[in-house]
Protein backbone atom coordinates (compact mmCIF):
# COMPACT_ATOMS: atom_id res chain seq x y z
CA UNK A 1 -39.48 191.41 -249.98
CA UNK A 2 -43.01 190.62 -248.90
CA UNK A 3 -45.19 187.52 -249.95
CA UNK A 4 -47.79 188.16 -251.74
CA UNK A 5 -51.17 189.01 -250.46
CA UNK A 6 -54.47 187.69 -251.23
CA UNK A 7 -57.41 190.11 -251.29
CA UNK A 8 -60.80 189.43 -249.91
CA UNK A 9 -63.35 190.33 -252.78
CA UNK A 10 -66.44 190.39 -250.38
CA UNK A 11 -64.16 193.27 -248.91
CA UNK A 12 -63.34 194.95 -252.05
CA UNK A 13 -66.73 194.40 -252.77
CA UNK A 14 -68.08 196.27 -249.99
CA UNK A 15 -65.04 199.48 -250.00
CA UNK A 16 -66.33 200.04 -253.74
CA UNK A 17 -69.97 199.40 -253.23
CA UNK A 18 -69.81 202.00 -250.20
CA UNK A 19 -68.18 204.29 -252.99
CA UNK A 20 -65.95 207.71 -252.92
CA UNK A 21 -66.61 209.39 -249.86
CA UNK A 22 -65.64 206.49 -248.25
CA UNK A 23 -62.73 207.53 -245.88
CA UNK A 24 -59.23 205.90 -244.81
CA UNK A 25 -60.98 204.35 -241.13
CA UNK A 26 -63.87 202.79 -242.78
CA UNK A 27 -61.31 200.86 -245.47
CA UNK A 28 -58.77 199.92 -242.73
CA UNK A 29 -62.18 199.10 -240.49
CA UNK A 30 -63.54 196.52 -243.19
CA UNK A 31 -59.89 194.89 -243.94
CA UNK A 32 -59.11 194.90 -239.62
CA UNK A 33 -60.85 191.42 -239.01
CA UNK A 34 -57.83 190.15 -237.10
CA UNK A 35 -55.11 192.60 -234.37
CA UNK A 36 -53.95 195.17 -237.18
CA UNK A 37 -53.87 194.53 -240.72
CA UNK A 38 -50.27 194.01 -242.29
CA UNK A 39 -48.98 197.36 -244.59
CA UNK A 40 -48.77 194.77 -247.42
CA UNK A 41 -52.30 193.49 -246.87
CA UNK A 42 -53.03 197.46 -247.13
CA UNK A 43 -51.31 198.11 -249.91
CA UNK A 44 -52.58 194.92 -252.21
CA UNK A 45 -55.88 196.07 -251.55
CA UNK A 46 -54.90 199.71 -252.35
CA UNK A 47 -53.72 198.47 -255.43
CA UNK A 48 -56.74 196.18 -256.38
CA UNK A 49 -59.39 198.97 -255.58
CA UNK A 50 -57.08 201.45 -257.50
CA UNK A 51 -57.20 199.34 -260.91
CA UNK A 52 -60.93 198.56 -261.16
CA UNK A 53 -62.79 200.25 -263.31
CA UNK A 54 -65.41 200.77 -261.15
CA UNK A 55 -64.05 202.15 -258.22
CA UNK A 56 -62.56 205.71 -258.10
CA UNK A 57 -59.63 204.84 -254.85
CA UNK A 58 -56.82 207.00 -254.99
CA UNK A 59 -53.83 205.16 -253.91
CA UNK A 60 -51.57 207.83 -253.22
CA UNK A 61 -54.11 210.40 -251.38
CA UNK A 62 -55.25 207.10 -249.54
CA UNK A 63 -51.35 206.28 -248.01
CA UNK A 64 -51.18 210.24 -247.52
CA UNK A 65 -53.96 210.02 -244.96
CA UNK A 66 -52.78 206.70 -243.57
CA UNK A 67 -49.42 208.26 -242.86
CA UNK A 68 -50.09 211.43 -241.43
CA UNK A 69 -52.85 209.66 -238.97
CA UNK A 70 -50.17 206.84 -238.25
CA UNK A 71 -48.67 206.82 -234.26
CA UNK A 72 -46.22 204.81 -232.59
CA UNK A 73 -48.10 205.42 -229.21
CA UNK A 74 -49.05 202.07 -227.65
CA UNK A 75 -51.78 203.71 -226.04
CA UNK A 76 -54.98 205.51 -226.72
CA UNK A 77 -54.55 209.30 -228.67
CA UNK A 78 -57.29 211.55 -228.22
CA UNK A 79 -56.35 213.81 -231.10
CA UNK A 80 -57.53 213.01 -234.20
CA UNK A 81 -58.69 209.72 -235.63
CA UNK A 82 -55.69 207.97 -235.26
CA UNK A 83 -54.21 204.73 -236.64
CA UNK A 84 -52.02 202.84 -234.60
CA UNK A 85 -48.53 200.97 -235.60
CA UNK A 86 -48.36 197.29 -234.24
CA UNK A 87 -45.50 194.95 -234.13
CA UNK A 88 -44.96 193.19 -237.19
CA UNK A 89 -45.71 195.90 -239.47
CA UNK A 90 -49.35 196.09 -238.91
CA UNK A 91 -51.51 198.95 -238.76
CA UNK A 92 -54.69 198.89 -236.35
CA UNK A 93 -57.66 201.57 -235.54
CA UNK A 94 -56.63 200.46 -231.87
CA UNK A 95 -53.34 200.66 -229.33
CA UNK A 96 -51.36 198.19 -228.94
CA UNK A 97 -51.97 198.18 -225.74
CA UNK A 98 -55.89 197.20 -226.06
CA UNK A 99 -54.89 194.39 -228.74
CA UNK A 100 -52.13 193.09 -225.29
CA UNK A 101 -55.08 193.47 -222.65
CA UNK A 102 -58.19 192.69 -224.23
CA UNK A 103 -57.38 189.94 -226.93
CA UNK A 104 -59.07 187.44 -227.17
CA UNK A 105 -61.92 188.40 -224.19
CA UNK A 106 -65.39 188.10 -224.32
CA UNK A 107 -66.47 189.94 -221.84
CA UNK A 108 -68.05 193.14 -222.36
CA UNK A 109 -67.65 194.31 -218.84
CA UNK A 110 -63.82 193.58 -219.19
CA UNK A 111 -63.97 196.14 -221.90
CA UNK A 112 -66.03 198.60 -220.23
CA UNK A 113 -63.77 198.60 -216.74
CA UNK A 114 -60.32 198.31 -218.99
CA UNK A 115 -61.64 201.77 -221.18
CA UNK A 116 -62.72 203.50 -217.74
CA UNK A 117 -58.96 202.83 -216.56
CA UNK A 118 -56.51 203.43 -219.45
CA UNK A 119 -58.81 205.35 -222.02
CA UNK A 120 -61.82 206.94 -220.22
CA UNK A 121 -61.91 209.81 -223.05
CA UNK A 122 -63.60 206.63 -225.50
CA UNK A 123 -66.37 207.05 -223.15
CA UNK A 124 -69.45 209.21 -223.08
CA UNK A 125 -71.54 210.04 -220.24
CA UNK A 126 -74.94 208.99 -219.56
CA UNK A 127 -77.55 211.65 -218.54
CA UNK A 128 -77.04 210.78 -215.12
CA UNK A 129 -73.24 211.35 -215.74
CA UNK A 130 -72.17 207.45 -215.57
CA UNK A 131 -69.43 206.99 -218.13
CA UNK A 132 -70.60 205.17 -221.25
CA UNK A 133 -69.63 203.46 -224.38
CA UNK A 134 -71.19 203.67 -227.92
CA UNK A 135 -72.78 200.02 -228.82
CA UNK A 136 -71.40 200.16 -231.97
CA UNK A 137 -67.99 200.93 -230.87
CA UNK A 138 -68.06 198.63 -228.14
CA UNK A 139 -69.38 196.07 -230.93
CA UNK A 140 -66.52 196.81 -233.38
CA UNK A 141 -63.75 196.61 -230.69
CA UNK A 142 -64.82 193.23 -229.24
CA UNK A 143 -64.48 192.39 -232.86
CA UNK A 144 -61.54 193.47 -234.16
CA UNK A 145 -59.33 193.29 -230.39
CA UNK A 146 -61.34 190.65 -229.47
CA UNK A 147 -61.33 188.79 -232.46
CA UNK A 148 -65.30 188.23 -232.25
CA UNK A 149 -67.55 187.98 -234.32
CA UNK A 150 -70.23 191.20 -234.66
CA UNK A 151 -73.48 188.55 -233.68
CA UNK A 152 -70.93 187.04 -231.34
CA UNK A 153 -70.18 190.34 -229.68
CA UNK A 154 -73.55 191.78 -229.76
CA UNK A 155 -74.75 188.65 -228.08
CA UNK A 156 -72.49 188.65 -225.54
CA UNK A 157 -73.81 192.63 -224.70
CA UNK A 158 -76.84 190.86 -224.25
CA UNK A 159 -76.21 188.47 -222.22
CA UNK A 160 -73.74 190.45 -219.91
CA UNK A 161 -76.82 193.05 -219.42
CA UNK A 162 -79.05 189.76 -218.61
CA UNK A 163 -76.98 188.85 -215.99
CA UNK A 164 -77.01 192.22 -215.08
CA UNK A 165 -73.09 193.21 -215.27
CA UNK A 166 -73.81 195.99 -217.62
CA UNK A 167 -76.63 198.32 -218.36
CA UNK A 168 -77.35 198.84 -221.89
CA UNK A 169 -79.42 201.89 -223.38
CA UNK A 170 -82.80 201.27 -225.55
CA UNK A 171 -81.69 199.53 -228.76
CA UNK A 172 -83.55 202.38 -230.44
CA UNK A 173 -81.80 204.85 -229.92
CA UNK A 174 -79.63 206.27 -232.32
CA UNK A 175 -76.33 205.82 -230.23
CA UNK A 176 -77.30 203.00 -227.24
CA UNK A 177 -75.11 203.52 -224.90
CA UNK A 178 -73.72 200.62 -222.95
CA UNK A 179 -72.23 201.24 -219.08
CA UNK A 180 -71.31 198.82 -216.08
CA UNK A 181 -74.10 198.05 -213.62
CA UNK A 182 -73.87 199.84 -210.28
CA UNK A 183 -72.54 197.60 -207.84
């Protein structure tokens, strides 16, 4: 028997605000704050969203998708958008690897040099060809693995490229890319 589970309404909040068409990574993305978010955590929320009266969730189609994306793999997939089983019956948008490696770290270069080695299909390339990661994605995984804050992480992107560890694309454009410096 599980205990119970209490919801975050800034997070319920935000799934129904965001509305229908909001699919099964963005929900598990906004509940993931800590490594992988426990099935009953999932399911409380499931539940909650699925009785308001202003939110159209559907429980069942939402544990469909959940369960045909879910792996055992404790590293990176490239097929699909895959969810990831953790220890302790936790579900994560990352490996279980990357939650071993890269929790708690700060450093945006660790991140960069640990995708390059055991997940270099997360990266893009640069126009020059140099292997790249999204900002955002880079953001949310030093958030979620990392357990840092989105300012925190971002800042820490900024400071890394200050020091000039990393090289990070125009924060215009659409998809800033983020890379390690030549050394």
């Amino acid at each position: 028997m599980t205990g119970m589970v209490d919801t975050d309404e800034q997070a319920v909040t935000e799934i129904v605000d965001e509305g229908s068409a909001l699919g099964t990574q963005r929900i598990i993305d906004i509940l993931e704050r800590y490594p992988g978010v426990p099935r009953a955590a999932i399911a409380t929320y499931a539940r909650e969203l699925n009785e308001r009266k202003d939110s159209s969730f559907d429980t069942e189609a939402f544990w469909e998708v959940v369960d045909d994306r879910l792996t055992d793999s404790d590293s990176w997939v490239d097929d699909g958008d895959p969810l990831y089983e953790l220890e302790g019956d936790r579900i994560s948008q990352y490996p279980a690897t990357w939650h071993d490696r890269l929790g708690g770290e700060r450093d945006p270069a660790a991140y960069l040099r640990f995708f390059e080695a055991a997940a270099p299909s997360v990266l893009g390339n640069t126009p020059g060809g140099r292997q790249r990661a999204d900002e955002d994605q880079l953001i949310d995984v030093m958030a979620v693995v990392g357990g840092l804050g989105r300012d925190a992480a971002k800042a820490a992107i900024e400071s890394a490229r200050d020091e000039g560890r990393i090289v990070e694309d125009a924060d215009q454009h659409p998809k800033a890319g983020v890379y390690l410096a030549e050394s």
